[in-house]
Protein backbone atom coordinates (compact mmCIF):
# COMPACT_ATOMS: atom_id res chain seq x y z
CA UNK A 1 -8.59 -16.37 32.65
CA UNK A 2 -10.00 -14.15 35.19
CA UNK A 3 -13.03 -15.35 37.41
CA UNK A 4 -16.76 -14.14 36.75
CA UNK A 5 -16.56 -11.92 39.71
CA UNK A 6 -13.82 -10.28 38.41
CA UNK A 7 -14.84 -10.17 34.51
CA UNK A 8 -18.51 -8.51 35.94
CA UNK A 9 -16.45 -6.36 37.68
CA UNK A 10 -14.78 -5.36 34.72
CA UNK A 11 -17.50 -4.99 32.47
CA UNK A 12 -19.41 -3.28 34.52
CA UNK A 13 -16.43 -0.52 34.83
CA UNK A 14 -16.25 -0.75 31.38
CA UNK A 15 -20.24 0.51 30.98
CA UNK A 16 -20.02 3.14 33.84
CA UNK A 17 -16.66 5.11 31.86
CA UNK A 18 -18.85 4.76 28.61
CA UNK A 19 -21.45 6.52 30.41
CA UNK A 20 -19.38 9.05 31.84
CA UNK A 21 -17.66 9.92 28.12
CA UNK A 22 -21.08 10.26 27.00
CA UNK A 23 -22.20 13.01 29.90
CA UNK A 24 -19.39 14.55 30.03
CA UNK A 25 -19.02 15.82 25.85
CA UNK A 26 -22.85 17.11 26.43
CA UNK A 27 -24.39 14.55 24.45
CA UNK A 28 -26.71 11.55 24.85
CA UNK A 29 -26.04 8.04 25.82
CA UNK A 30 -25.72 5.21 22.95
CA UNK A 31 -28.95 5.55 21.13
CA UNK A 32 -29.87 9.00 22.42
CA UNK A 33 -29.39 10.45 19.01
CA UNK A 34 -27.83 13.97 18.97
CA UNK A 35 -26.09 16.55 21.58
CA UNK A 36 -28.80 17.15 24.82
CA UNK A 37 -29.72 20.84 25.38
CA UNK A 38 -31.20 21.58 28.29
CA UNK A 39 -33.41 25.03 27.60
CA UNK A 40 -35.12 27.16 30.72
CA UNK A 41 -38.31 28.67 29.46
CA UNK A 42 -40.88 31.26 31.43
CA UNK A 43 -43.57 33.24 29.29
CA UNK A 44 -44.84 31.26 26.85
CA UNK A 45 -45.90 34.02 24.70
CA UNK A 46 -42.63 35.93 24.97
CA UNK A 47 -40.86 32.60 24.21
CA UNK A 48 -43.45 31.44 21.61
CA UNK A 49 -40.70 30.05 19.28
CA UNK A 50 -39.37 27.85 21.79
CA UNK A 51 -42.51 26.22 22.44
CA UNK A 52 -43.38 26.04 18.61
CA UNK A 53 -39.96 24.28 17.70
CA UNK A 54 -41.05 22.13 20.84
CA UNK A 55 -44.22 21.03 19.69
CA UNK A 56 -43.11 20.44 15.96
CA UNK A 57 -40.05 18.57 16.89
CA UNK A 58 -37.88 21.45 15.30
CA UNK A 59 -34.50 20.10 17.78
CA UNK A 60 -34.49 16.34 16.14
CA UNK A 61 -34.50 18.19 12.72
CA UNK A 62 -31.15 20.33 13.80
CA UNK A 63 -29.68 16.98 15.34
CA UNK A 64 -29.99 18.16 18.83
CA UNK A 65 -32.29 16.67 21.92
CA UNK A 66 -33.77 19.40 23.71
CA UNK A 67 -35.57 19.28 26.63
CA UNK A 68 -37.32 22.05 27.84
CA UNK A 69 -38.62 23.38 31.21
CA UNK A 70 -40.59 26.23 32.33
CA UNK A 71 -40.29 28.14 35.22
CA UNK A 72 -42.76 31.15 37.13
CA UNK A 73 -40.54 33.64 35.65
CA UNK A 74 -37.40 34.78 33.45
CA UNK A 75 -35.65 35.55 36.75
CA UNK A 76 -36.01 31.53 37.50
CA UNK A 77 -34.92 30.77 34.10
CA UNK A 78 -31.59 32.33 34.85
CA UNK A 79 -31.33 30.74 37.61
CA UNK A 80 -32.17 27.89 36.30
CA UNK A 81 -29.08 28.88 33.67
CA UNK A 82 -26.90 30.39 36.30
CA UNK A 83 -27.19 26.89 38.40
CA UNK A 84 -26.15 25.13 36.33
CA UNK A 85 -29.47 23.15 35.51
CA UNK A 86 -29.88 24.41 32.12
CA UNK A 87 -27.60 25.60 29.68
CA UNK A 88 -29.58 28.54 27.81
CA UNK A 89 -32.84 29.90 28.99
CA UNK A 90 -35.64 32.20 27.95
CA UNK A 91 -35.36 35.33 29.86
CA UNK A 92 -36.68 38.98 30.26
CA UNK A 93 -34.34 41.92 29.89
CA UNK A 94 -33.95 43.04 33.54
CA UNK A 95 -33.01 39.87 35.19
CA UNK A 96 -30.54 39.47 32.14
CA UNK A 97 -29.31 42.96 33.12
CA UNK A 98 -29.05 42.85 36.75
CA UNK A 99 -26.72 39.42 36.28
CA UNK A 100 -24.52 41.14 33.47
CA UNK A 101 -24.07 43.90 36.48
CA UNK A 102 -23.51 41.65 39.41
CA UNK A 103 -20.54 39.65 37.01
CA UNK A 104 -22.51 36.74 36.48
CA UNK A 105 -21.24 34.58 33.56
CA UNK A 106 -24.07 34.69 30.70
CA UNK A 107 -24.50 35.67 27.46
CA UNK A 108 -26.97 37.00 25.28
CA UNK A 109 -27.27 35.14 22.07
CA UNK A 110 -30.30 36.65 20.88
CA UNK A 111 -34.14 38.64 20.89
CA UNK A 112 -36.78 36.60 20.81
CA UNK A 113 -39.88 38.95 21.16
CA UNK A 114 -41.03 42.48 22.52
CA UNK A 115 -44.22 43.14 24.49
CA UNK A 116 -45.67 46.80 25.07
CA UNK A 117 -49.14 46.44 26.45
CA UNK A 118 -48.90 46.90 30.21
CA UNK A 119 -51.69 47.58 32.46
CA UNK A 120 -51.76 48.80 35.96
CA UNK A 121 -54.08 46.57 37.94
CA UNK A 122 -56.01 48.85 40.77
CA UNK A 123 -59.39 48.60 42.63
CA UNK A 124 -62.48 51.06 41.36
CA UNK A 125 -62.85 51.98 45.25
CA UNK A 126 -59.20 53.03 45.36
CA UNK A 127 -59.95 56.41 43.01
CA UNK A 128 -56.54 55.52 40.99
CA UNK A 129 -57.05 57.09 37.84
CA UNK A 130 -53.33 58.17 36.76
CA UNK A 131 -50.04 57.67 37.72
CA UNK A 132 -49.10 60.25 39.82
CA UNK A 133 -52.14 59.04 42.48
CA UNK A 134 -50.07 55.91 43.59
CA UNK A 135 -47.75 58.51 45.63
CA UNK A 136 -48.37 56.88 49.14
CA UNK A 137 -50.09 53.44 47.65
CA UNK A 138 -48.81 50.15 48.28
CA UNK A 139 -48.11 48.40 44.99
CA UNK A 140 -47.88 44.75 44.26
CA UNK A 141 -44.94 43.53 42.03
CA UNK A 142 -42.78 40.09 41.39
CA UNK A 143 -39.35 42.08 42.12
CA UNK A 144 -36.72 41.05 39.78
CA UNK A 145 -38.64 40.69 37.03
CA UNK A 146 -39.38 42.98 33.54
CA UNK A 147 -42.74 43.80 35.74
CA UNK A 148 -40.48 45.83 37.97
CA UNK A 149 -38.73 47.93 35.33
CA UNK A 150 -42.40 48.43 33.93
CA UNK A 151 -43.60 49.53 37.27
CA UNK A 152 -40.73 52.02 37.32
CA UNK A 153 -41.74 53.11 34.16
CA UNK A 154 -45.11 54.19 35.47
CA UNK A 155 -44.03 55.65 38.24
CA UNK A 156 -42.03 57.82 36.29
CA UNK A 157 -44.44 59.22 33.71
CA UNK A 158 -46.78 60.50 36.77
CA UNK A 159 -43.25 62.04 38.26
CA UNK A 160 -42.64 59.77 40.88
CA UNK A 161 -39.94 56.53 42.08
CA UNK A 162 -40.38 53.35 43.97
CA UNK A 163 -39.59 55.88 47.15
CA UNK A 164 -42.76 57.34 47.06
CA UNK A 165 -45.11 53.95 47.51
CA UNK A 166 -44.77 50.61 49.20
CA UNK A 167 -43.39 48.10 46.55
CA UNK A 168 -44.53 44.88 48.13
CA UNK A 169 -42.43 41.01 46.31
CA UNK A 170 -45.27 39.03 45.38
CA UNK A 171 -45.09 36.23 43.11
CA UNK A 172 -46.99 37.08 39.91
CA UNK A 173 -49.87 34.64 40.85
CA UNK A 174 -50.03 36.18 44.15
CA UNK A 175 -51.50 40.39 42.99
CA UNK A 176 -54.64 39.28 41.61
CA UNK A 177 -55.63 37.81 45.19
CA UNK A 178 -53.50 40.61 47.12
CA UNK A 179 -55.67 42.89 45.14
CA UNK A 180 -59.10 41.33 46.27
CA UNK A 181 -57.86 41.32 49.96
CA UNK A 182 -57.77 44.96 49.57
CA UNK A 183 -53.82 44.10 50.93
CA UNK A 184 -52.40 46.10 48.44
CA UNK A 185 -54.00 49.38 45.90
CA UNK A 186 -52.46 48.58 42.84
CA UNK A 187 -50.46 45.69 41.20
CA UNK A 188 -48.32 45.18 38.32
CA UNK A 189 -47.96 41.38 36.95
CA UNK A 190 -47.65 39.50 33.34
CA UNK A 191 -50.33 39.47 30.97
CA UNK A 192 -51.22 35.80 31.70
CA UNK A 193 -53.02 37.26 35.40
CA UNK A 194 -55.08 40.41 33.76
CA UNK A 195 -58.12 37.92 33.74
CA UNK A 196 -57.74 36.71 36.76
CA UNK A 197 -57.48 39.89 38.55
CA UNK A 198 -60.20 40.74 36.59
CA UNK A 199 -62.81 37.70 37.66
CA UNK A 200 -60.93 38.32 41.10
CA UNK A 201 -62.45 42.12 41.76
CA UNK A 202 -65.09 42.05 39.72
CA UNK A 203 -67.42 45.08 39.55
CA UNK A 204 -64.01 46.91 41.65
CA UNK A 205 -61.89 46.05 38.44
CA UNK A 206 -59.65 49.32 37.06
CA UNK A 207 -56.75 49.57 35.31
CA UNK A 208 -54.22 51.94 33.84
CA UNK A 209 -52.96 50.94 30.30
CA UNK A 210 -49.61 51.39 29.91
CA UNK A 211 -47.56 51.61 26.31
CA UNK A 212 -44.08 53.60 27.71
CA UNK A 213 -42.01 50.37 28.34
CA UNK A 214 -41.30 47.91 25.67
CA UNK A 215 -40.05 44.30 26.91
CA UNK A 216 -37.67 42.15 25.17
CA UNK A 217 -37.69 38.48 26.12
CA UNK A 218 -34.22 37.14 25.02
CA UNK A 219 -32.21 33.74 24.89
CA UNK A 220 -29.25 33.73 27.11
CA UNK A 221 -26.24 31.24 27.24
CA UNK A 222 -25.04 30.03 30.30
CA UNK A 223 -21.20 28.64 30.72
CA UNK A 224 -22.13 25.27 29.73
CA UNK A 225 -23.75 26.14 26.76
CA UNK A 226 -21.50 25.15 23.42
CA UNK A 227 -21.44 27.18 20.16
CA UNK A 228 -22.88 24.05 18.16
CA UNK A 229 -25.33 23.30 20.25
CA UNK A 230 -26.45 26.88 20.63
CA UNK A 231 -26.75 27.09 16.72
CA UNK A 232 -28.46 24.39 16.70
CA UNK A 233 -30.83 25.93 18.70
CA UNK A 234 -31.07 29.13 17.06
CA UNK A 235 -31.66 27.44 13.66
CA UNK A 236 -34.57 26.07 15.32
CA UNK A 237 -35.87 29.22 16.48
CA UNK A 238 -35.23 30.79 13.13
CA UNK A 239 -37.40 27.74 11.07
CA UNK A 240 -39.89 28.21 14.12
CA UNK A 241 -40.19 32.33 14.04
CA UNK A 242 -41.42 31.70 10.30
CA UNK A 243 -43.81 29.14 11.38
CA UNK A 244 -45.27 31.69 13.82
CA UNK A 245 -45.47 34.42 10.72
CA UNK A 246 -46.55 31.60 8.12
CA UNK A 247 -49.50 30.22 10.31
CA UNK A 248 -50.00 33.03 13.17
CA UNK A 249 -53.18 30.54 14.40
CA UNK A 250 -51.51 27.29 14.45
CA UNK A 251 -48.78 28.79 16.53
CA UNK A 252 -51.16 29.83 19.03
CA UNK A 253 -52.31 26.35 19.38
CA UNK A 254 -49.04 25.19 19.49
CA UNK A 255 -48.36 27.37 22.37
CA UNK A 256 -51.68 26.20 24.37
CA UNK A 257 -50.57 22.98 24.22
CA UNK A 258 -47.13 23.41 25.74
CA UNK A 259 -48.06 25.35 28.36
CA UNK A 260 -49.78 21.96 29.41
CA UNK A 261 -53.18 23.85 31.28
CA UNK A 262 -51.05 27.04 32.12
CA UNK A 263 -52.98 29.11 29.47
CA UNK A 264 -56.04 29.43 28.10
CA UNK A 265 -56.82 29.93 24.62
CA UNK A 266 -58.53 32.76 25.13
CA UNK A 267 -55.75 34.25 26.74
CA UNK A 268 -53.57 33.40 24.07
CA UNK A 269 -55.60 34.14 21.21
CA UNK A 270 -55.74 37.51 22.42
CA UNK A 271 -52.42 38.39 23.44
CA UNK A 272 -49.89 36.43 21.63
CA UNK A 273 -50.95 39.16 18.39
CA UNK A 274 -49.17 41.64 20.46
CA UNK A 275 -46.31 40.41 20.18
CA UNK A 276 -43.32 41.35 17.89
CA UNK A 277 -41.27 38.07 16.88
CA UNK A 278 -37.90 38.25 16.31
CA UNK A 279 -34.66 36.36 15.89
CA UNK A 280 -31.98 38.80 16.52
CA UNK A 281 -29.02 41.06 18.09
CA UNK A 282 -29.21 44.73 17.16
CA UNK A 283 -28.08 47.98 18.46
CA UNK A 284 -31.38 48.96 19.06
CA UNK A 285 -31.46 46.02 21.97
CA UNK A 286 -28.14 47.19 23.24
CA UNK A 287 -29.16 50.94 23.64
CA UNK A 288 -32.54 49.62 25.68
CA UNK A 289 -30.21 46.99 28.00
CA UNK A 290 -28.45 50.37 28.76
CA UNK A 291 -31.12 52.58 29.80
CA UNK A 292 -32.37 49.66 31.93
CA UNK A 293 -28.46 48.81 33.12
CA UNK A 294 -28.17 52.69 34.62
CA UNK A 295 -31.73 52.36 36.35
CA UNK A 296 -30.87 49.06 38.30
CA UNK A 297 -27.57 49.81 38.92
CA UNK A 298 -29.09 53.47 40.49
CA UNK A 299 -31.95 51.78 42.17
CA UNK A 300 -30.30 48.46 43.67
CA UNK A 301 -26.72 49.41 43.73
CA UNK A 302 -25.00 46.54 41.93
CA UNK A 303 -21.97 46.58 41.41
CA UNK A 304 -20.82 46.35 38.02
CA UNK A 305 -20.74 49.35 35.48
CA UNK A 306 -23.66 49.99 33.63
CA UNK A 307 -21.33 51.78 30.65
CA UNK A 308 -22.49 50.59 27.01
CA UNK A 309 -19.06 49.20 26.12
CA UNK A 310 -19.24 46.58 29.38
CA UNK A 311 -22.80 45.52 28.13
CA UNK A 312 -21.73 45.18 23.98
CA UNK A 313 -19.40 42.16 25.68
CA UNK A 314 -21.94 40.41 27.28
CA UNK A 315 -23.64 39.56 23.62
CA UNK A 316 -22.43 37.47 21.90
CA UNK A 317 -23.41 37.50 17.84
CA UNK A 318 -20.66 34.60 16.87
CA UNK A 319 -23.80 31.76 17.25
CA UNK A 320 -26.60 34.01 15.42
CA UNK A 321 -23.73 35.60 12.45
CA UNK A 322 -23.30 31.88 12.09
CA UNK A 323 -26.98 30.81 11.52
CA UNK A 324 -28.38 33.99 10.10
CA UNK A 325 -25.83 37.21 9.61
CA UNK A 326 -28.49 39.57 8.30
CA UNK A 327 -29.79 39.16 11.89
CA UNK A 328 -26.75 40.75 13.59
CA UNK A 329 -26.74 44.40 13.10
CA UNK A 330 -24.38 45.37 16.36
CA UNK A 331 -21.80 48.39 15.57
């Protein structure tokens, strides 16, 4: 009969491999319910149907327990994904692009949404009335980001490239203030800071709307994201995508209350209509990741080839074909 030291001992060893089976097949401990998911966010608008199947406990119904961060931008989220802290995240098409180019391991299991309405942030005392005047300026910009490629697209329809400015990193927060400080001319930075760049400058607000560069926030899969688990997830975002077209007003609120103080309804109310929602993989995505693949392998020299075959691999339709086939319409 062994002693109690020994039987604690044993039991106890007994709990911790228990544990350990549970953590290591990706799903909860005893009375968890379902599989965990672990989901990187970043614009709340952009990723309105994860915060919708968030706040109407769309995971439960797909038998999955998701929990869900959010990070300052899509270029956190996949590093968030890339790290190994989350297993699929919410991300913009140029981060998603520049990993696919430096061989990072991710895949793109769907679109979520597309955004169009860009706006050059300037100063009235700076005389900026069209692209081609930044030649020279300094220009604000969270590098890394969608906000970059938009930049770039700016920059092009007046004629010029990053060469002819100052790009200066800030963190999207940061150009509103920059811009007040008279530190930089111009700024480019998510739609969630127009109003505070605005209330920032006020009677020196300008800006330059800008429609030539449409963003697609998309739902990557890291390596430790599983094909059930990532259907799950996508049947959530399909249920949730008709919530926001059923209901366009509750899914605003919806999205004001995730983002937990982050946005205002105001702000949302206004901008989330500008947004196209979508659940899906279709060539039309593919031919825009390789447009953007050739300009950030020209303009940071990554490594990787930026050829449309290369890119095809890194989606991955199996998940989505499996949840919704109409929504796959890759060659």
């Amino acid at each position: 009969m062994p002693r109690p030291f020994a039987a604690a001992a044993l039991l106890t060893a007994a709990l911790l491999g228990a544990l350990t089976t549970a953590c290591s097949s990706g799903t909860s401990p005893a009375g968890g319910g379902g599989p965990a998911v672990t989901l990187a966010g970043s614009d709340h608008l952009g990723g309105a149907p994860v915060y919708l199947a968030e706040e109407r406990g769309l995971w439960s119904a797909q038998g999955i327990e998701a929990t869900v961060t959010t990070q300052p931008t899509g270029r956190d989220a996949l590093n968030a994904v890339l790290g190994g802290q989350a297993q699929l995240g919410v991300v913009g098409d140029l981060p998603t692009v520049t990993a696919a180019l430096g061989g990072r391991e991710i895949r793109v299991v769907a679109e979520l949404s597309r955004f169009s309405d860009w706006r050059l942030l300037t100063r009235a005392d700076r005389g900026i009335t069209g692209f081609a005047e930044l030649r020279g300026r300094r220009i604000g910009v969270p590098r890394g980001t969608n906000v970059e490629y938009a930049l770039s697209r700016m920059l092009a329809s007046g004629r010029l490239t990053a060469a002819d400015t100052t790009v200066v990193n800030l963190a999207p927060n940061q150009v509103p203030a920059a811009l007040a400080r008279g530190d930089i001319d111009a700024g480019v930075t998510f739609p969630s800071f127009y109003e505070a760049a605005r209330t920032a400058l006020g009677g020196r607000y300008a800006e330059l709307p800008f429609r030539g560069y449409t963003a697609r926030t998309l739902l990557v899969a890291g390596p430790k994201a599983t094909a059930d688990t990532t259907e799950a997830v996508l049947r959530a975002l399909v249920e949730a995508r008709r919530g926001i077209t059923a209901d366009p007003a509750a899914a605003r609120a919806a999205v004001v209350t995730q983002s937990k103080g982050a946005l205002q309804a105001g702000y949302v109310d206004a901008f989330q209509p500008r947004y196209t929602y979508t659940v899906g993989l279709s060539e039309e995505l593919l031919t825009h990741l390789e447009q953007e693949a050739r300009w950030a392998k020209a303009t940071q020299g990554l490594p990787g080839p930026a050829d449309r075959s290369t890119l095809l691999r890194r989606l991955d339709p199996g998940p989505l074909k499996a949840v919704s086939p109409t929504a796959v319409t890759l060659p």
